[in-house]
C-alpha atoms as a PDB file:
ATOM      1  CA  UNK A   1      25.795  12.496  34.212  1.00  0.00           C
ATOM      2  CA  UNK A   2      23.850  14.507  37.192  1.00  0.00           C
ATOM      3  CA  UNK A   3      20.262  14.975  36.705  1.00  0.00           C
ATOM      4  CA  UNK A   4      17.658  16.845  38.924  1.00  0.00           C
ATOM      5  CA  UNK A   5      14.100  15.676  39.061  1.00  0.00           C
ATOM      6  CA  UNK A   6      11.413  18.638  39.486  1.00  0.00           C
ATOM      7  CA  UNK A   7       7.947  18.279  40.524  1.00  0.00           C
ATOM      8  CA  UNK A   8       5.175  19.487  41.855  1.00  0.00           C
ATOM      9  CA  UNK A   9       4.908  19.431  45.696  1.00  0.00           C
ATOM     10  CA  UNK A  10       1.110  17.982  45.189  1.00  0.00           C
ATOM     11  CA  UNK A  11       0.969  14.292  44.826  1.00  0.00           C
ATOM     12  CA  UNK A  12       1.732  13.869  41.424  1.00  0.00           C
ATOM     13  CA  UNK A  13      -0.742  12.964  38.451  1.00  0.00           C
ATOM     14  CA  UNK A  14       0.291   9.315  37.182  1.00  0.00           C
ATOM     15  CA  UNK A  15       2.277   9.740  34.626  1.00  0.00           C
ATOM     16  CA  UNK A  16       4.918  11.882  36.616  1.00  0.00           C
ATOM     17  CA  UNK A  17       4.753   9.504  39.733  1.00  0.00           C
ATOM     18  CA  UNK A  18       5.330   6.433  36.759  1.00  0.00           C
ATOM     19  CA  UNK A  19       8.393   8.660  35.484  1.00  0.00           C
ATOM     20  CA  UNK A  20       9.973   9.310  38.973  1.00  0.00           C
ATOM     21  CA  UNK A  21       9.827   5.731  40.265  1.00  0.00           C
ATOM     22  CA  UNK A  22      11.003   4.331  36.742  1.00  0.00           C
ATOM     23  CA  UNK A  23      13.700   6.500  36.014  1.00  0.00           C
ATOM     24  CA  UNK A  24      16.017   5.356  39.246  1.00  0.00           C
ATOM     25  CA  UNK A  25      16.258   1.676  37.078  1.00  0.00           C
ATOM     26  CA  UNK A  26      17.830   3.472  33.911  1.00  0.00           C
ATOM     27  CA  UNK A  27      19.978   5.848  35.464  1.00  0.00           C
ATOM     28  CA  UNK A  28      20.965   4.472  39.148  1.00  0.00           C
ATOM     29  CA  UNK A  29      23.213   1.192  38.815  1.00  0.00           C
ATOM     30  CA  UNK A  30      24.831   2.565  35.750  1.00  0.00           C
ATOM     31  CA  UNK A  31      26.320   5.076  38.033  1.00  0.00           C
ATOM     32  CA  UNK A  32      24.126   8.623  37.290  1.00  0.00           C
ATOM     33  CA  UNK A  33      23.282  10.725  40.225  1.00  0.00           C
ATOM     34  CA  UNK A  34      20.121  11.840  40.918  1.00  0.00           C
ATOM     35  CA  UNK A  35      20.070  15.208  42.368  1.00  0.00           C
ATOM     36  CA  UNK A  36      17.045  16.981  43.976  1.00  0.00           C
ATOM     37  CA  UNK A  37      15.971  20.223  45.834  1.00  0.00           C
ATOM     38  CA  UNK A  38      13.407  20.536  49.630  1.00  0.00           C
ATOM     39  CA  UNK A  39      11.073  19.561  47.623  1.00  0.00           C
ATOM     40  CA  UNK A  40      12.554  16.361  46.506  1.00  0.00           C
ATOM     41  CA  UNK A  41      11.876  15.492  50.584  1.00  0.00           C
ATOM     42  CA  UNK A  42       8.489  17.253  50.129  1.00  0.00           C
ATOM     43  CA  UNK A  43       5.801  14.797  48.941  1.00  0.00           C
ATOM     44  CA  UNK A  44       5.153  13.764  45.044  1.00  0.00           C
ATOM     45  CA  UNK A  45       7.502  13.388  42.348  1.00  0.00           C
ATOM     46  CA  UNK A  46      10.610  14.288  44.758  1.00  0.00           C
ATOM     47  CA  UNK A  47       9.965  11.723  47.126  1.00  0.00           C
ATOM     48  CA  UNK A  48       9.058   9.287  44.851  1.00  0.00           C
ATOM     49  CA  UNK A  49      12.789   9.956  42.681  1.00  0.00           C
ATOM     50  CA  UNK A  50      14.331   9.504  45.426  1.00  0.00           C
ATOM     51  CA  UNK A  51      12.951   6.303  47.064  1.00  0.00           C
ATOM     52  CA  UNK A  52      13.032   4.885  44.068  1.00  0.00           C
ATOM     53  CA  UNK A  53      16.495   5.899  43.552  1.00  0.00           C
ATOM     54  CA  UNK A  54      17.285   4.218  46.374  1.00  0.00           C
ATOM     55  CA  UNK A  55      15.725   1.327  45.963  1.00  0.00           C
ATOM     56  CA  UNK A  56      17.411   0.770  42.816  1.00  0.00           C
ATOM     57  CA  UNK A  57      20.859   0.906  44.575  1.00  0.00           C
ATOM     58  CA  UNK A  58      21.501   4.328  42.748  1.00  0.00           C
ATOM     59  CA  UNK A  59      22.880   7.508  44.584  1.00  0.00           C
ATOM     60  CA  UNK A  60      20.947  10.248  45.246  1.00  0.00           C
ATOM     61  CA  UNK A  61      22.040  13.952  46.478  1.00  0.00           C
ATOM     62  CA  UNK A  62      19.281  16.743  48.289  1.00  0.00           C
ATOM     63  CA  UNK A  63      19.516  19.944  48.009  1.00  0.00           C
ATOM     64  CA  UNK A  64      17.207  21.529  50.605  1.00  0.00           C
ATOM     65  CA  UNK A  65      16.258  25.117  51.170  1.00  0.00           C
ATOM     66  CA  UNK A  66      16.238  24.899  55.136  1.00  0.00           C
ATOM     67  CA  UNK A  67      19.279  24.890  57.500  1.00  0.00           C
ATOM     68  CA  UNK A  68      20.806  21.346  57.665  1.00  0.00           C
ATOM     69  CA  UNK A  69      18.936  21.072  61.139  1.00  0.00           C
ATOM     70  CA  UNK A  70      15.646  21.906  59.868  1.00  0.00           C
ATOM     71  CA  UNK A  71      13.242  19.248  57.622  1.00  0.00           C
ATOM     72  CA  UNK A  72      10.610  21.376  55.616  1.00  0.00           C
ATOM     73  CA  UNK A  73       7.918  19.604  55.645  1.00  0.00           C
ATOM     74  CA  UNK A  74       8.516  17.774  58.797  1.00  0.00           C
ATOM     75  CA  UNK A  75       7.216  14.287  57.650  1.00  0.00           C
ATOM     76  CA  UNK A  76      10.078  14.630  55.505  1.00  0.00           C
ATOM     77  CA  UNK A  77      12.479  13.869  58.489  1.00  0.00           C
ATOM     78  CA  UNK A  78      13.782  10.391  57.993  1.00  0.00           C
ATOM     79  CA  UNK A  79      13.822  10.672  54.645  1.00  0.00           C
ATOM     80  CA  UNK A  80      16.281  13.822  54.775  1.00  0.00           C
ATOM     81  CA  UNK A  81      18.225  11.838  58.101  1.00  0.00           C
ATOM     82  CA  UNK A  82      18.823   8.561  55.414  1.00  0.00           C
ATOM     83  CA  UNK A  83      20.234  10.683  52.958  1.00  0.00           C
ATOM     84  CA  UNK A  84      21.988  12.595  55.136  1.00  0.00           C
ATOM     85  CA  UNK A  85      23.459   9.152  56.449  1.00  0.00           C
ATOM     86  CA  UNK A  86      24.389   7.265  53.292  1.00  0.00           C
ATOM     87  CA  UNK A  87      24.090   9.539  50.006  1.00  0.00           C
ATOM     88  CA  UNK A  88      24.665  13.102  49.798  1.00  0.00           C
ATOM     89  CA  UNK A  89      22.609  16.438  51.761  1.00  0.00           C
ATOM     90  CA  UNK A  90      23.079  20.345  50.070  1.00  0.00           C
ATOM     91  CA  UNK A  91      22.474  23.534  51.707  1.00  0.00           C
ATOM     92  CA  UNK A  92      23.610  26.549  52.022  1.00  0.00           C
ATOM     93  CA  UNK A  93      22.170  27.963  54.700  1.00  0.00           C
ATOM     94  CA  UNK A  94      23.835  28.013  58.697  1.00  0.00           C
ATOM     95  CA  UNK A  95      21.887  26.146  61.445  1.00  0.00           C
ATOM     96  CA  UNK A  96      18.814  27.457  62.532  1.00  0.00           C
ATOM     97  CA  UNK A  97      18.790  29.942  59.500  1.00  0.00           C
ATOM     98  CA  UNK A  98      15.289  31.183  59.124  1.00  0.00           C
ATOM     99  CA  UNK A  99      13.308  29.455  56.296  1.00  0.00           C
ATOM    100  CA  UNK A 100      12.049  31.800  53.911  1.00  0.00           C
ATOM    101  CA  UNK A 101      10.088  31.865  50.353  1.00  0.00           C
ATOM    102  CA  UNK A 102      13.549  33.591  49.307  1.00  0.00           C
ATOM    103  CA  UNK A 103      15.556  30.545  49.882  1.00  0.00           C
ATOM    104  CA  UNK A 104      13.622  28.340  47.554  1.00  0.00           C
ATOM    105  CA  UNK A 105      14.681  30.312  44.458  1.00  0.00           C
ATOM    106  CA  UNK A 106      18.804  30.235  45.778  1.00  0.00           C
ATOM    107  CA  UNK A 107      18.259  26.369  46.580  1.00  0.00           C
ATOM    108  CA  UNK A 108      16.802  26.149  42.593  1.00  0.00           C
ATOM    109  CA  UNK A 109      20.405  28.076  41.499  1.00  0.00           C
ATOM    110  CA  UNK A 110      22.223  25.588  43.587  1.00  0.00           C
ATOM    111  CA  UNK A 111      20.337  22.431  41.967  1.00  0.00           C
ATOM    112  CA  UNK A 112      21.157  24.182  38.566  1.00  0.00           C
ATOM    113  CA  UNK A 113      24.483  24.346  39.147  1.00  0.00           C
ATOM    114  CA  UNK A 114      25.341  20.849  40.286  1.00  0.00           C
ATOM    115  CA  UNK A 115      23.317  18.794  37.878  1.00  0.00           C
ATOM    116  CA  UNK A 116      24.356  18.131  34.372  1.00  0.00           C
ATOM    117  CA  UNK A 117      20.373  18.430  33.190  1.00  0.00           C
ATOM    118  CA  UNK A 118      17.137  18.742  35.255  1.00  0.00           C
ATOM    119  CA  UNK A 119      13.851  17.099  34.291  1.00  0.00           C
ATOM    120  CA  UNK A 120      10.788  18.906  34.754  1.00  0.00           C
ATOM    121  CA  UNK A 121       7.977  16.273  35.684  1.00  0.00           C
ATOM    122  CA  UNK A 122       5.193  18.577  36.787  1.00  0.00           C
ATOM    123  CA  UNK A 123       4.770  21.910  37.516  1.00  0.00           C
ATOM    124  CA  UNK A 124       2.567  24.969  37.688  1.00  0.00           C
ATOM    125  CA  UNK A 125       2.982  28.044  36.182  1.00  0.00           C
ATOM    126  CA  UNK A 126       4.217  29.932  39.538  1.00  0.00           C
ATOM    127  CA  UNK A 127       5.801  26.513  40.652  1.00  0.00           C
ATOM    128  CA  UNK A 128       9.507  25.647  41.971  1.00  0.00           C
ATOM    129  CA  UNK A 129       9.764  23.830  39.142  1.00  0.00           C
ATOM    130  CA  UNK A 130       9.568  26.016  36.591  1.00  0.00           C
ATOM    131  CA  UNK A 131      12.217  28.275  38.384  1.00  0.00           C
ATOM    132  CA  UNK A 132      14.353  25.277  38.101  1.00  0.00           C
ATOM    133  CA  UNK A 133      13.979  24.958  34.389  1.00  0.00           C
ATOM    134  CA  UNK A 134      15.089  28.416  33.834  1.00  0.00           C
ATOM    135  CA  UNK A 135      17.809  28.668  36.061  1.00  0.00           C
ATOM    136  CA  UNK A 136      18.629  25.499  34.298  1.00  0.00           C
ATOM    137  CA  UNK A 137      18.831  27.349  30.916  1.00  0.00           C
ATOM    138  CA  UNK A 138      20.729  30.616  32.217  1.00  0.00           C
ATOM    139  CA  UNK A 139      23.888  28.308  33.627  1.00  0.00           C
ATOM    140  CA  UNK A 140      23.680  26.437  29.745  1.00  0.00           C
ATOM    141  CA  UNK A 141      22.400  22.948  31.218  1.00  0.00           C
ATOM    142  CA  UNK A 142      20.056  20.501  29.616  1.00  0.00           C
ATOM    143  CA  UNK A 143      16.639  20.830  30.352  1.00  0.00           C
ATOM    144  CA  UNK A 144      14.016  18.078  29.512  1.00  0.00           C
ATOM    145  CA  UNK A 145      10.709  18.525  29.947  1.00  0.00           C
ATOM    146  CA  UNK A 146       7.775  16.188  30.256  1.00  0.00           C
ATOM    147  CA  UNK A 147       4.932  16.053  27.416  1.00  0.00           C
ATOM    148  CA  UNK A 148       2.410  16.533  30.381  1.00  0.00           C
ATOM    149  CA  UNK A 149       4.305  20.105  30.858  1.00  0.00           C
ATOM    150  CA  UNK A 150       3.999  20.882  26.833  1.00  0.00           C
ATOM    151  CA  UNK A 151      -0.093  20.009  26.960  1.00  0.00           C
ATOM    152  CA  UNK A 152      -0.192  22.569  29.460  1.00  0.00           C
ATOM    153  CA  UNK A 153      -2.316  25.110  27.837  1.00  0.00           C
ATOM    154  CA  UNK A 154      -1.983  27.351  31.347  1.00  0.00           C
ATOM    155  CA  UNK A 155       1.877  27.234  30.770  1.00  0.00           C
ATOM    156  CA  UNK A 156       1.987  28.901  27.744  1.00  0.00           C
ATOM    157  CA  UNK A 157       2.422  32.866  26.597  1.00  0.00           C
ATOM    158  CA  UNK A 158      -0.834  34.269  25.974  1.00  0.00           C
END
């Protein structure tokens, strides 16, 4: 099974930076990839799946919403080179491709579409994550959410 991990790009609140760095030990030497979006290379929850991920000897795949020659953000770099180099980097958009708030929600399609599930750790209301979950539902994947996400009082329909 493929699973994305989403988060907020904000260094996560405990309990989703607890998730993302204990997950990998479950899911990565039993064989399940982990598969993220840019902000999996951004800081919080994304980085944190994937080190961790790594660490654990598990696979992990990117999917980033910037040309292939392009790290968004930039301290993201050698993380995006190293996965690059041994595990797996997505995108669909040419070198030096301008990045744009409209590739974020295309990247979110792409991470839909690959992944047998996606996890929602954290996210705001207007957040990449919650894109994820939906695109998650329209292509019939599983979508798990946290408990932090169902407290959210700001999350739900008024």
């Amino acid at each position: 099974m493929t699973q994305a991990e989403s988060g907020d790009r904000r260094i996560p609140a405990s309990d989703g930076r607890g998730y993302a760095s204990g997950a990998p030990t479950c899911t990565g030497p039993r064989g399940t990839r982990r598969r993220g979006g840019e902000r999996v290379l951004a800081r919080g929850i994304d980085t944190a799946a994937h080190l961790a991920t790594i660490e654990a000897g598990g696979r992990t795949i990117a999917v980033i919403g910037t040309p292939i020659n392009q790290s968004y953000p930039r301290a993201s770099a050698a993380l995006q080179q190293e996965i690059a180099r041994r595990h797996g980097l997505v995108t669909q958009f040419p070198a030096d491709y301008p990045t744009r708030p409209a590739n974020f929600p295309m990247r979110n399609r792409t991470m839909a579409l690959i992944c047998d599930a996606t996890v929602i750790v954290e996210g705001g209301e207007k957040s990449d994550s919650i894109s994820q979950g939906w695109e998650a539902l329209r292509l019939g994947r599983a979508l798990f959410l946290m408990a932090s996400i169902l407290d959210r009082t700001d999350l739900r329909r008024r």
